[in-house]
C-alpha atoms as a PDB file:
ATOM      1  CA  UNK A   1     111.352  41.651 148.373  1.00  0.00           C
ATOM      2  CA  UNK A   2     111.236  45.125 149.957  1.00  0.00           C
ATOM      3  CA  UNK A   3     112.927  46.652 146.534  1.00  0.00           C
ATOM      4  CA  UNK A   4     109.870  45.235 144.617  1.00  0.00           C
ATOM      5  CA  UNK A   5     107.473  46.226 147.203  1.00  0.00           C
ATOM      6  CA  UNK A   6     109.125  49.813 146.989  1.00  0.00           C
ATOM      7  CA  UNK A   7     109.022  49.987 143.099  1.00  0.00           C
ATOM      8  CA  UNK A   8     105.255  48.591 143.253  1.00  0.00           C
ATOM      9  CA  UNK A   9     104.423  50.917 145.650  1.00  0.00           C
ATOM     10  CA  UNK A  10     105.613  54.007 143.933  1.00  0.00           C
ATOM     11  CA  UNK A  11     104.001  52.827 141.094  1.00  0.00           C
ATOM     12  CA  UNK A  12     101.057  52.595 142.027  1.00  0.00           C
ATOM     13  CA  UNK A  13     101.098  56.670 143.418  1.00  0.00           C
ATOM     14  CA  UNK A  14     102.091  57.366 139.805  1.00  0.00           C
ATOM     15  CA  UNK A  15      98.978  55.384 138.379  1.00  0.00           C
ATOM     16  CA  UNK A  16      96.229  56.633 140.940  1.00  0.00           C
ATOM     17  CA  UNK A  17      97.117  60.097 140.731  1.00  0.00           C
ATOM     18  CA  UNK A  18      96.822  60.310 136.957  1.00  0.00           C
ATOM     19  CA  UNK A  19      95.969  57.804 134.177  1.00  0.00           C
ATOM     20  CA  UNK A  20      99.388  58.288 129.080  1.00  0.00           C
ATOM     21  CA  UNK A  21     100.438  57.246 125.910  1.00  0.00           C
ATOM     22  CA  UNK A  22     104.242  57.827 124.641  1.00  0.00           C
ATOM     23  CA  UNK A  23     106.451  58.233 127.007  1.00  0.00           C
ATOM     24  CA  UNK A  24     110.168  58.884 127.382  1.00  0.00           C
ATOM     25  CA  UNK A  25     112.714  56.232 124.760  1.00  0.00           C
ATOM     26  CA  UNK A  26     115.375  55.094 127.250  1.00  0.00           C
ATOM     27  CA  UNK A  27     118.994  54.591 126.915  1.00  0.00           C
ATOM     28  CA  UNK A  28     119.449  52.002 123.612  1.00  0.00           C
ATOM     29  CA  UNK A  29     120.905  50.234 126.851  1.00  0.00           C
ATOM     30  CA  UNK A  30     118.589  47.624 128.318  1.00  0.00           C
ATOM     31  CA  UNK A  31     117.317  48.784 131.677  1.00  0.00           C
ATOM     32  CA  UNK A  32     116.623  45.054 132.060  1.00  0.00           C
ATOM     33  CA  UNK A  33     119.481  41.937 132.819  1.00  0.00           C
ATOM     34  CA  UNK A  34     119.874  39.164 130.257  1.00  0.00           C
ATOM     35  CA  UNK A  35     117.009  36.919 131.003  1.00  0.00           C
ATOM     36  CA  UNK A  36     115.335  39.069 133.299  1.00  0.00           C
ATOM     37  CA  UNK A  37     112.733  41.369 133.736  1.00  0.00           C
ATOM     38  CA  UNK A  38     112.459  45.038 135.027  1.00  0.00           C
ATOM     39  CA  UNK A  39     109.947  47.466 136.519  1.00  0.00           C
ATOM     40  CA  UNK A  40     109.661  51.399 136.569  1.00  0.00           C
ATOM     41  CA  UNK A  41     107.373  54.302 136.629  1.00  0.00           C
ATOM     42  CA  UNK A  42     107.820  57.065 134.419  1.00  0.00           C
ATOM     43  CA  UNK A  43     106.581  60.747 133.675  1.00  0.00           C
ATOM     44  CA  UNK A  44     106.697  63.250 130.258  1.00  0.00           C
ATOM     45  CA  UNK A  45     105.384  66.579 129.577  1.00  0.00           C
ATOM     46  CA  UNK A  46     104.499  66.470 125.819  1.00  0.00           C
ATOM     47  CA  UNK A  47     104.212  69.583 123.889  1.00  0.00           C
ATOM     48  CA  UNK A  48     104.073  69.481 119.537  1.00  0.00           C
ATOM     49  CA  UNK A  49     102.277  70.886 116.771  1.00  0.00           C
ATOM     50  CA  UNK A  50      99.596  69.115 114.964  1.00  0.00           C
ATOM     51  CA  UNK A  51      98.038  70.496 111.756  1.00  0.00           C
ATOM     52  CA  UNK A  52      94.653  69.165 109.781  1.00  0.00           C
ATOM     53  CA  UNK A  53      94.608  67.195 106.781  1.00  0.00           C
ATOM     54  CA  UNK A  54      91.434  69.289 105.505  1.00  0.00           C
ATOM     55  CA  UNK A  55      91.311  72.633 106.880  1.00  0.00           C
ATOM     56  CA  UNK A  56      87.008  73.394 105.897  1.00  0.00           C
ATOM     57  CA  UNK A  57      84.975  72.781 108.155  1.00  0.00           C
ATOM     58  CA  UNK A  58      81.093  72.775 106.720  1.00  0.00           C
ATOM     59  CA  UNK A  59      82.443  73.989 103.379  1.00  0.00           C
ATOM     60  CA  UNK A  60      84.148  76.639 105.197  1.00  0.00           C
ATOM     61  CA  UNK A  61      88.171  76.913 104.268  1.00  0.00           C
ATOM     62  CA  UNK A  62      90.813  77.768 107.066  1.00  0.00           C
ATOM     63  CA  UNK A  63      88.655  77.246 109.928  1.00  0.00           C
ATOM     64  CA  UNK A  64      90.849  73.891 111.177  1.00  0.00           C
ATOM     65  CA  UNK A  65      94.560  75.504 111.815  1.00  0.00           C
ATOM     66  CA  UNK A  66      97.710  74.163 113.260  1.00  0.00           C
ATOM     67  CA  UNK A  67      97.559  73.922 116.981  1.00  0.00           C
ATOM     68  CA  UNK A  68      99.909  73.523 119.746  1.00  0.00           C
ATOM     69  CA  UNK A  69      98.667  70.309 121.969  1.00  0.00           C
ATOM     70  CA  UNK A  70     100.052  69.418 125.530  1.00  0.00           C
ATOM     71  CA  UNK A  71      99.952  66.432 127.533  1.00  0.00           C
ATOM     72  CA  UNK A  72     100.961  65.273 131.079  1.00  0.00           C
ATOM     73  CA  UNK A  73     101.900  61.939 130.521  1.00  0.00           C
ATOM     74  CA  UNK A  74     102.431  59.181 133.433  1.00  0.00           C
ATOM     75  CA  UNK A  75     103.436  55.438 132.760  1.00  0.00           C
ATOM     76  CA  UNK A  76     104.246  51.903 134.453  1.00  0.00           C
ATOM     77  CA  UNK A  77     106.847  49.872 131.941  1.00  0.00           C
ATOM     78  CA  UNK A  78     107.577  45.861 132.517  1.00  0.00           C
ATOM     79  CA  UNK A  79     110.528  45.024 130.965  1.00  0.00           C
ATOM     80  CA  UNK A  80     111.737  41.885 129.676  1.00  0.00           C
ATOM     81  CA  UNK A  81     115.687  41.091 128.214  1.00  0.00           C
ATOM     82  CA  UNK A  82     114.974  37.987 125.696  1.00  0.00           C
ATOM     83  CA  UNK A  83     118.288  37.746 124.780  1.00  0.00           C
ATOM     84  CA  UNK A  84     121.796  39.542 125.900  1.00  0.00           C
ATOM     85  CA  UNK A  85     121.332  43.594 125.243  1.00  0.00           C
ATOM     86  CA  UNK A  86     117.902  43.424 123.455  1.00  0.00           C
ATOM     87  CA  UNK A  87     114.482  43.627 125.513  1.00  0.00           C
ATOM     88  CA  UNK A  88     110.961  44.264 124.805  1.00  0.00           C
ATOM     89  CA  UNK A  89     108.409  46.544 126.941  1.00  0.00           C
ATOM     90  CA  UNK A  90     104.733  47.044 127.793  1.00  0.00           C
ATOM     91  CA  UNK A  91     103.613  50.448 129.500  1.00  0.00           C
ATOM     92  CA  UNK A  92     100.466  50.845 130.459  1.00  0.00           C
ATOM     93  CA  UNK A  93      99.105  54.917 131.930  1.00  0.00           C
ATOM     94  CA  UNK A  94      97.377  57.726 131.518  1.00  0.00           C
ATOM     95  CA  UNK A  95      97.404  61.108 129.337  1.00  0.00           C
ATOM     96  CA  UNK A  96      95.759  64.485 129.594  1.00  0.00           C
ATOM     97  CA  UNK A  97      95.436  67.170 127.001  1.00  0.00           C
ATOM     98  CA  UNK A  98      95.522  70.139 126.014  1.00  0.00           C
ATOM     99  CA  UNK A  99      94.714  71.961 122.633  1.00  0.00           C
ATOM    100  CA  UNK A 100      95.426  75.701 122.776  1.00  0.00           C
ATOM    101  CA  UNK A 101      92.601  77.506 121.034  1.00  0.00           C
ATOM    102  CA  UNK A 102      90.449  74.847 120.091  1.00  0.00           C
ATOM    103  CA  UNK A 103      87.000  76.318 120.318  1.00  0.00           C
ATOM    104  CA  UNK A 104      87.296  79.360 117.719  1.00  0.00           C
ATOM    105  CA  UNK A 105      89.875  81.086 119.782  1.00  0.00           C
ATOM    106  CA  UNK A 106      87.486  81.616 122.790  1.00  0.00           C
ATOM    107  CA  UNK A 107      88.645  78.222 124.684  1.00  0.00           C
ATOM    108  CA  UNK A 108      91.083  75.929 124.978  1.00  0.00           C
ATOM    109  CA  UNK A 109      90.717  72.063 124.687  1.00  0.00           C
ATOM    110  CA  UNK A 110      91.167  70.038 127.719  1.00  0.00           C
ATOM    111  CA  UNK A 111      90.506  66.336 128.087  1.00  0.00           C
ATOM    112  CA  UNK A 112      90.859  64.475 131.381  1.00  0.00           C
ATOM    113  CA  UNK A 113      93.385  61.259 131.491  1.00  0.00           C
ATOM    114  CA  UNK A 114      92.718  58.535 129.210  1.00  0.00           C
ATOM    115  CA  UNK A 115      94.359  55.231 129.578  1.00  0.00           C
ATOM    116  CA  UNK A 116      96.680  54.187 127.103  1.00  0.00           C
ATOM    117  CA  UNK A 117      99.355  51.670 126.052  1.00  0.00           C
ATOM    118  CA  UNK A 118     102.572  51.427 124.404  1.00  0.00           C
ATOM    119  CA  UNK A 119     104.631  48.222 122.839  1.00  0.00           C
ATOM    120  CA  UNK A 120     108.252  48.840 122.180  1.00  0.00           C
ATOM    121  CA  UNK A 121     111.591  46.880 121.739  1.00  0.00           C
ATOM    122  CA  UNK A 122     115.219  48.152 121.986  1.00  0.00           C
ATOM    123  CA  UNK A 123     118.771  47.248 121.999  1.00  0.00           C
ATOM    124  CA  UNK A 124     122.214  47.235 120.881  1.00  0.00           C
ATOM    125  CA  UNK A 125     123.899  46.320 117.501  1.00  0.00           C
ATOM    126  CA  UNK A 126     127.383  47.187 118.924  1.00  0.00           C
ATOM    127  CA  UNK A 127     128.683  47.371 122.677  1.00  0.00           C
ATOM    128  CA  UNK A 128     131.864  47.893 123.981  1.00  0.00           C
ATOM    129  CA  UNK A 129     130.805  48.614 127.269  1.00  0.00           C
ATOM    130  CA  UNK A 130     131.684  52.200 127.785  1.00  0.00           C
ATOM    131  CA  UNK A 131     129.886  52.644 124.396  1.00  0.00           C
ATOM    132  CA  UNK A 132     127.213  51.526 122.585  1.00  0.00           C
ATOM    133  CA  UNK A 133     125.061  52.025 119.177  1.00  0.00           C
ATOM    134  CA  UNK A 134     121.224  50.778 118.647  1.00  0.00           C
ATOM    135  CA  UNK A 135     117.900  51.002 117.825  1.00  0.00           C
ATOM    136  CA  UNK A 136     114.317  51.419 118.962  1.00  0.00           C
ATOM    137  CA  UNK A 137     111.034  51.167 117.648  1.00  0.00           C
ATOM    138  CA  UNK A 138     107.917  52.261 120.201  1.00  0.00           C
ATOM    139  CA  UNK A 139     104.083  52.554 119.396  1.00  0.00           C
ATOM    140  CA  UNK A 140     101.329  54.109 121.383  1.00  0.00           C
ATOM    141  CA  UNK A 141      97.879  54.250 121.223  1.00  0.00           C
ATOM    142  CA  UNK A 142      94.752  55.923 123.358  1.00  0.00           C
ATOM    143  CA  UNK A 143      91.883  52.976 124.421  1.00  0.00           C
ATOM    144  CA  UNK A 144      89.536  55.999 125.178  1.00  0.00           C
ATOM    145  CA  UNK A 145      88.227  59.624 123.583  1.00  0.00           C
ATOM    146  CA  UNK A 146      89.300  62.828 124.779  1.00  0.00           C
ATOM    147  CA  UNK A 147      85.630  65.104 124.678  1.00  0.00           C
ATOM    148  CA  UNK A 148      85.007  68.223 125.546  1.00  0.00           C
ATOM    149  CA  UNK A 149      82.126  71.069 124.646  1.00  0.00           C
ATOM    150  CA  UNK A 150      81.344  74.919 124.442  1.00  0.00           C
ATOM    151  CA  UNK A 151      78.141  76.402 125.339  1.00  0.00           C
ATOM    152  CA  UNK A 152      76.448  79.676 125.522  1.00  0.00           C
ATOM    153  CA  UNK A 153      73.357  82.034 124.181  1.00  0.00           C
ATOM    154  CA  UNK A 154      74.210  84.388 121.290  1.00  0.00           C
ATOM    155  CA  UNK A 155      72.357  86.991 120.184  1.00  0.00           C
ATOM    156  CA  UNK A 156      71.771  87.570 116.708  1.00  0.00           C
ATOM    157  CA  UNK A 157      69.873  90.424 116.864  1.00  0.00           C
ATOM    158  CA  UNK A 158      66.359  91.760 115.947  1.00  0.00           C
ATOM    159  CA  UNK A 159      65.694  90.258 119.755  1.00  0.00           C
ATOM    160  CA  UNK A 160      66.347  86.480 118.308  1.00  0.00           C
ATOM    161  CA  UNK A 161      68.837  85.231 120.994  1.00  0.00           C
ATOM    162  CA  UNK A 162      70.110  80.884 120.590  1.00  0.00           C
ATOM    163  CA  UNK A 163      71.491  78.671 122.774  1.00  0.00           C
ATOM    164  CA  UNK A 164      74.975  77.528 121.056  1.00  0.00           C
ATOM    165  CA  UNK A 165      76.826  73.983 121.525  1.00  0.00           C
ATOM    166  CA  UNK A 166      79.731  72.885 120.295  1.00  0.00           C
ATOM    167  CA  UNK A 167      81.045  69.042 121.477  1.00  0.00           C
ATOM    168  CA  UNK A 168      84.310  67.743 119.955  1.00  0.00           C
ATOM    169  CA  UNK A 169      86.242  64.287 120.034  1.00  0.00           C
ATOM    170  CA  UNK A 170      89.894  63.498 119.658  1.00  0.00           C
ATOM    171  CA  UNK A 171      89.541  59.725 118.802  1.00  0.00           C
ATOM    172  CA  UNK A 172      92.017  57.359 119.575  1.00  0.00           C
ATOM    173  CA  UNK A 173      95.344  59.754 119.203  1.00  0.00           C
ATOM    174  CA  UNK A 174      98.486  57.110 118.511  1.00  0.00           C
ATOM    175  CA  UNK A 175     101.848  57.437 117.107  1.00  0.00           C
ATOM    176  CA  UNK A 176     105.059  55.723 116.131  1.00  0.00           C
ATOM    177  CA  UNK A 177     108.930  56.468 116.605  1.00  0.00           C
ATOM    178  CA  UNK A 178     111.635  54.622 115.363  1.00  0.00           C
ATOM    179  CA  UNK A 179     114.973  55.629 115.827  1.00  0.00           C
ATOM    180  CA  UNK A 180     118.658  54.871 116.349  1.00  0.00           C
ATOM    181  CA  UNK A 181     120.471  55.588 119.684  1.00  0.00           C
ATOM    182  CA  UNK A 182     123.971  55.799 121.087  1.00  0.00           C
ATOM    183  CA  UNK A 183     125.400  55.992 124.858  1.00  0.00           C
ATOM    184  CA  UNK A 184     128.524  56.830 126.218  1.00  0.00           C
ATOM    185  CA  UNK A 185     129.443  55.563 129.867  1.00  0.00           C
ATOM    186  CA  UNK A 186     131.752  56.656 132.400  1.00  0.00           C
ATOM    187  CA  UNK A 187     131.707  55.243 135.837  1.00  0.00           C
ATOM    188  CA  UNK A 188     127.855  54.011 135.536  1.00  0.00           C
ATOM    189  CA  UNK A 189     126.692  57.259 134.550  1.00  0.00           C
ATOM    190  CA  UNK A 190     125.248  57.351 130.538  1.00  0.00           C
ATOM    191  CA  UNK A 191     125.038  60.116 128.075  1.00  0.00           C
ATOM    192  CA  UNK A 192     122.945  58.865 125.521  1.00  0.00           C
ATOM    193  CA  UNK A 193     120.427  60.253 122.581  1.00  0.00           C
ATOM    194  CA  UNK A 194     119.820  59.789 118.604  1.00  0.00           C
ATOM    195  CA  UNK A 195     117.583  60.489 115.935  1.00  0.00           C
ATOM    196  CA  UNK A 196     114.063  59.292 115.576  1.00  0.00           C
ATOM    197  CA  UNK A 197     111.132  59.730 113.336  1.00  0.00           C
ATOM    198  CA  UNK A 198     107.856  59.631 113.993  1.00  0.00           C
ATOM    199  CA  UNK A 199     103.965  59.569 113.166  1.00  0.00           C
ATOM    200  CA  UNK A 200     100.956  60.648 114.771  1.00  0.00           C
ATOM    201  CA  UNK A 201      96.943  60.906 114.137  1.00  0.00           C
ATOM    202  CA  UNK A 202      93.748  61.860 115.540  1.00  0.00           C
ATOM    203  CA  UNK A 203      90.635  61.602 114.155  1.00  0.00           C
ATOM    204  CA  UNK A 204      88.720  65.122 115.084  1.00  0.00           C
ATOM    205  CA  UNK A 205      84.760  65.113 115.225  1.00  0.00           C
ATOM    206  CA  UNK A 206      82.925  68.396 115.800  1.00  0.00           C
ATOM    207  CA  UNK A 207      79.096  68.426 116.726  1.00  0.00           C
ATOM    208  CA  UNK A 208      77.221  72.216 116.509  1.00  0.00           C
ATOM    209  CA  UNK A 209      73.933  72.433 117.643  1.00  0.00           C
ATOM    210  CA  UNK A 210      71.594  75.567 117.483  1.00  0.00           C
ATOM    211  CA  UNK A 211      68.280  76.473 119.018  1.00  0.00           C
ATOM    212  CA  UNK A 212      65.956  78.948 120.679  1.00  0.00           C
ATOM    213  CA  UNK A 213      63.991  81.237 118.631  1.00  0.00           C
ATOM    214  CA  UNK A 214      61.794  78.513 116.686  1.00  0.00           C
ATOM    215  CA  UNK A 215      65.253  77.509 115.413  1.00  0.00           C
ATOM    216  CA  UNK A 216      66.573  74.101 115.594  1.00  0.00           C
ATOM    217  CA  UNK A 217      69.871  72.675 113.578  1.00  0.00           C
ATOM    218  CA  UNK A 218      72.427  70.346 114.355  1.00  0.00           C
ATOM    219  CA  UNK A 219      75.385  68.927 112.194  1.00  0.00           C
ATOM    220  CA  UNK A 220      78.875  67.511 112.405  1.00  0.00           C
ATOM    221  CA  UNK A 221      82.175  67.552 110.691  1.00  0.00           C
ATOM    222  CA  UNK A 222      85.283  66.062 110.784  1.00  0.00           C
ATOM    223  CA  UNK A 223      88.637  66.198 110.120  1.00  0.00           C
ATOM    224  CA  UNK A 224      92.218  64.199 110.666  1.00  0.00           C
ATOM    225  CA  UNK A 225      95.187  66.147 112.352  1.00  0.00           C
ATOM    226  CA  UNK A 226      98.684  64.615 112.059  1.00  0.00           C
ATOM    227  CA  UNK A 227     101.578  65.641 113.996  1.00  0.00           C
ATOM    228  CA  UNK A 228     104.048  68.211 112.447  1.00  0.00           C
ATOM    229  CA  UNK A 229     107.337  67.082 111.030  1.00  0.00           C
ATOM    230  CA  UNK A 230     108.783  63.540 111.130  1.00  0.00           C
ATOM    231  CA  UNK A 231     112.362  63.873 112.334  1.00  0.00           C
ATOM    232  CA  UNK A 232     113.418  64.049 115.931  1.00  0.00           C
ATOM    233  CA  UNK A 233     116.146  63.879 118.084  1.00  0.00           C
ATOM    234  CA  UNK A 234     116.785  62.875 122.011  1.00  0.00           C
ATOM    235  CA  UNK A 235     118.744  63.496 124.912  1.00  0.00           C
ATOM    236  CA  UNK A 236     119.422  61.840 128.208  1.00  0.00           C
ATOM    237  CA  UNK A 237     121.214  60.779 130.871  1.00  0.00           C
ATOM    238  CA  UNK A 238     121.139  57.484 133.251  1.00  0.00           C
ATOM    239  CA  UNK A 239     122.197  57.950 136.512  1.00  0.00           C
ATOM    240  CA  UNK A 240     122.952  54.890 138.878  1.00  0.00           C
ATOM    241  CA  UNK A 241     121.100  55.100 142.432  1.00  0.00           C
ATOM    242  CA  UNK A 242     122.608  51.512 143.633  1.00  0.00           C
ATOM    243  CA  UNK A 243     120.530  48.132 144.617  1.00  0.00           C
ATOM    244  CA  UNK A 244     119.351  47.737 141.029  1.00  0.00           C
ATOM    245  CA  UNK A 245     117.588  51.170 140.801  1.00  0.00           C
ATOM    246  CA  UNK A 246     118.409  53.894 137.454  1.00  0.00           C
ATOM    247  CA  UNK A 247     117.487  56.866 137.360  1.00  0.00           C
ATOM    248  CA  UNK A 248     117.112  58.562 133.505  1.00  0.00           C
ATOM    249  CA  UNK A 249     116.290  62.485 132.864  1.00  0.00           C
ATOM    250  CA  UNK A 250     115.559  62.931 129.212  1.00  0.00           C
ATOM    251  CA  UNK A 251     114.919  65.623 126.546  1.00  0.00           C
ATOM    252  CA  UNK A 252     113.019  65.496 123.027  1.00  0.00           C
ATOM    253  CA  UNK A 253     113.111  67.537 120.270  1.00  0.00           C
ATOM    254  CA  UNK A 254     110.148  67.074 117.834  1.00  0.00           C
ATOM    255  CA  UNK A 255     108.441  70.560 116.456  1.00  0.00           C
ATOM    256  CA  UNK A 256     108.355  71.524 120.167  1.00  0.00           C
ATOM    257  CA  UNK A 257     110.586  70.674 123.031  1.00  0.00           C
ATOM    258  CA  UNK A 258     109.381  67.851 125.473  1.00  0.00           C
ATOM    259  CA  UNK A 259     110.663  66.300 128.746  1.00  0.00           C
ATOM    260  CA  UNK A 260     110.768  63.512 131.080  1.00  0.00           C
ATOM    261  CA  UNK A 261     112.550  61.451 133.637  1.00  0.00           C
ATOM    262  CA  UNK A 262     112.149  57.370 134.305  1.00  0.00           C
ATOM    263  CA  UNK A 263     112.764  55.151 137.591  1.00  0.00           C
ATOM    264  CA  UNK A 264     113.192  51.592 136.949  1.00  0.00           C
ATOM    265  CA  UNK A 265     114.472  48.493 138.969  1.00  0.00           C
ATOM    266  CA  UNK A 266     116.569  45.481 137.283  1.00  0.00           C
ATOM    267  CA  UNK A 267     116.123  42.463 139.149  1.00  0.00           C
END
């Protein structure tokens, strides 16, 4: 009981201090025993490149561009092991962001944490113990709109000065990996990594409003931005800290380098 009330306890510091979608893939391993659940907490810094499907923007080519987005991602995972080396998992946290450049060049992008959930299922197709081949398919998706907005009065000359705004949405970002894993044990302690690929969206809506000056005009555009690429790979390792509790550390590779680590408790 005071293990669970332990795990519980950290997660809820991870939850409260920030509410994310993706999230770190795991050993192909089950972090869960055959017929049992698991719990954990776990944390990701995501970094990638996303680039529009229509770069115009009011009739206007090559004003969307590629951009480089960020995200502090934090996550609780329940774990359940239906059947011997295979388990499913719910996560349920929080992401940030961060779009570099967003606003014309003159500001960044930053939405505050949005909750989020992921669905995934992993395991093993061959296990010999000390080594082990499988694979993994994970989805996430955002329950909430990142928004932020630019503001200011610019002068146009001839002494006609407007009051600019500019509001934008990311709406609903999600993606999907699949991919195929191996680890290698050697006295509890896993190496383990594989290939993925993966898809991601975002609906993008941009409002601009103008007026001051006996002027007045609004209007919006949109666009959709997908993330860049569609083949990854992973890195990791799963350390044993004894009583149940794993500790993994783990590296991604998609058109930017991201990073993680994961606690989790097997009952």
């Amino acid at each position: 009981m005071k293990k669970l009330i332990l795990v519980i306890a950290i997660a809820a510091i991870f939850a409260t201090g920030s509410m994310v979608y993706a999230g770190n893939f795991g050993s192909p391993e089950p972090t869960a025993n055959a017929g049992k659940p698991s719990l954990g907490v776990g944390y990701l810094y995501y970094s990638s490149d996303w680039k529009p499907d229509d770069t115009s923007f009011f009739g206007i080519e090559g004003v969307w561009r590629e951009t480089d987005v960020k995200s502090d991602q934090v996550y609780i995972q329940a774990s359940f092991s239906f059947v011997k080396n295979w388990e499913v998992y719910l996560r349920f946290g929080g992401a940030d962001v961060k779009v570099e450049n967003a606003f014309w060049g003159l500001k960044d992008f930053k939405g505050d944490f949005k909750p989020f959930g992921t669905a995934g299922i992993k395991g093993l197709v061959y296990n010999k113990g000390y080594f082990g081949l499988g694979p993994f398919v994970q989805a996430n998706y955002i329950f909430q709109n990142f928004k932020d907005e630019i503001s200011g009065y610019v002068d146009l000359g001839g002494g006609t000065v407007v009051f600019v705004s500019d509001k934008r949405k990311y709406k609903h970002p999600w993606d999907i990996n699949v991919g195929f894993a191996f680890y290698i044990k050697n006295e509890g302690i896993s190496l383990y990594g594989g290939p993925f690929i993966y898809w991601g969206k975002a609906k993008i809506e941009d409002e601009i409003s103008v007026s001051g000056s006996g002027i007045s005009i609004s209007g919006s555009d949109s666009t959709t931005y997908k993330e860049k690429g569609n083949l990854g790979g992973y890195l990791g390792v799963k350390v044993p800290l004894g009583e149940g509790f794993n500790l993994e550390v783990e590296g991604q590779m998609k058109s930017k380098f991201s990073f993680g680590g994961a606690l989790t408790y097997s009952f």
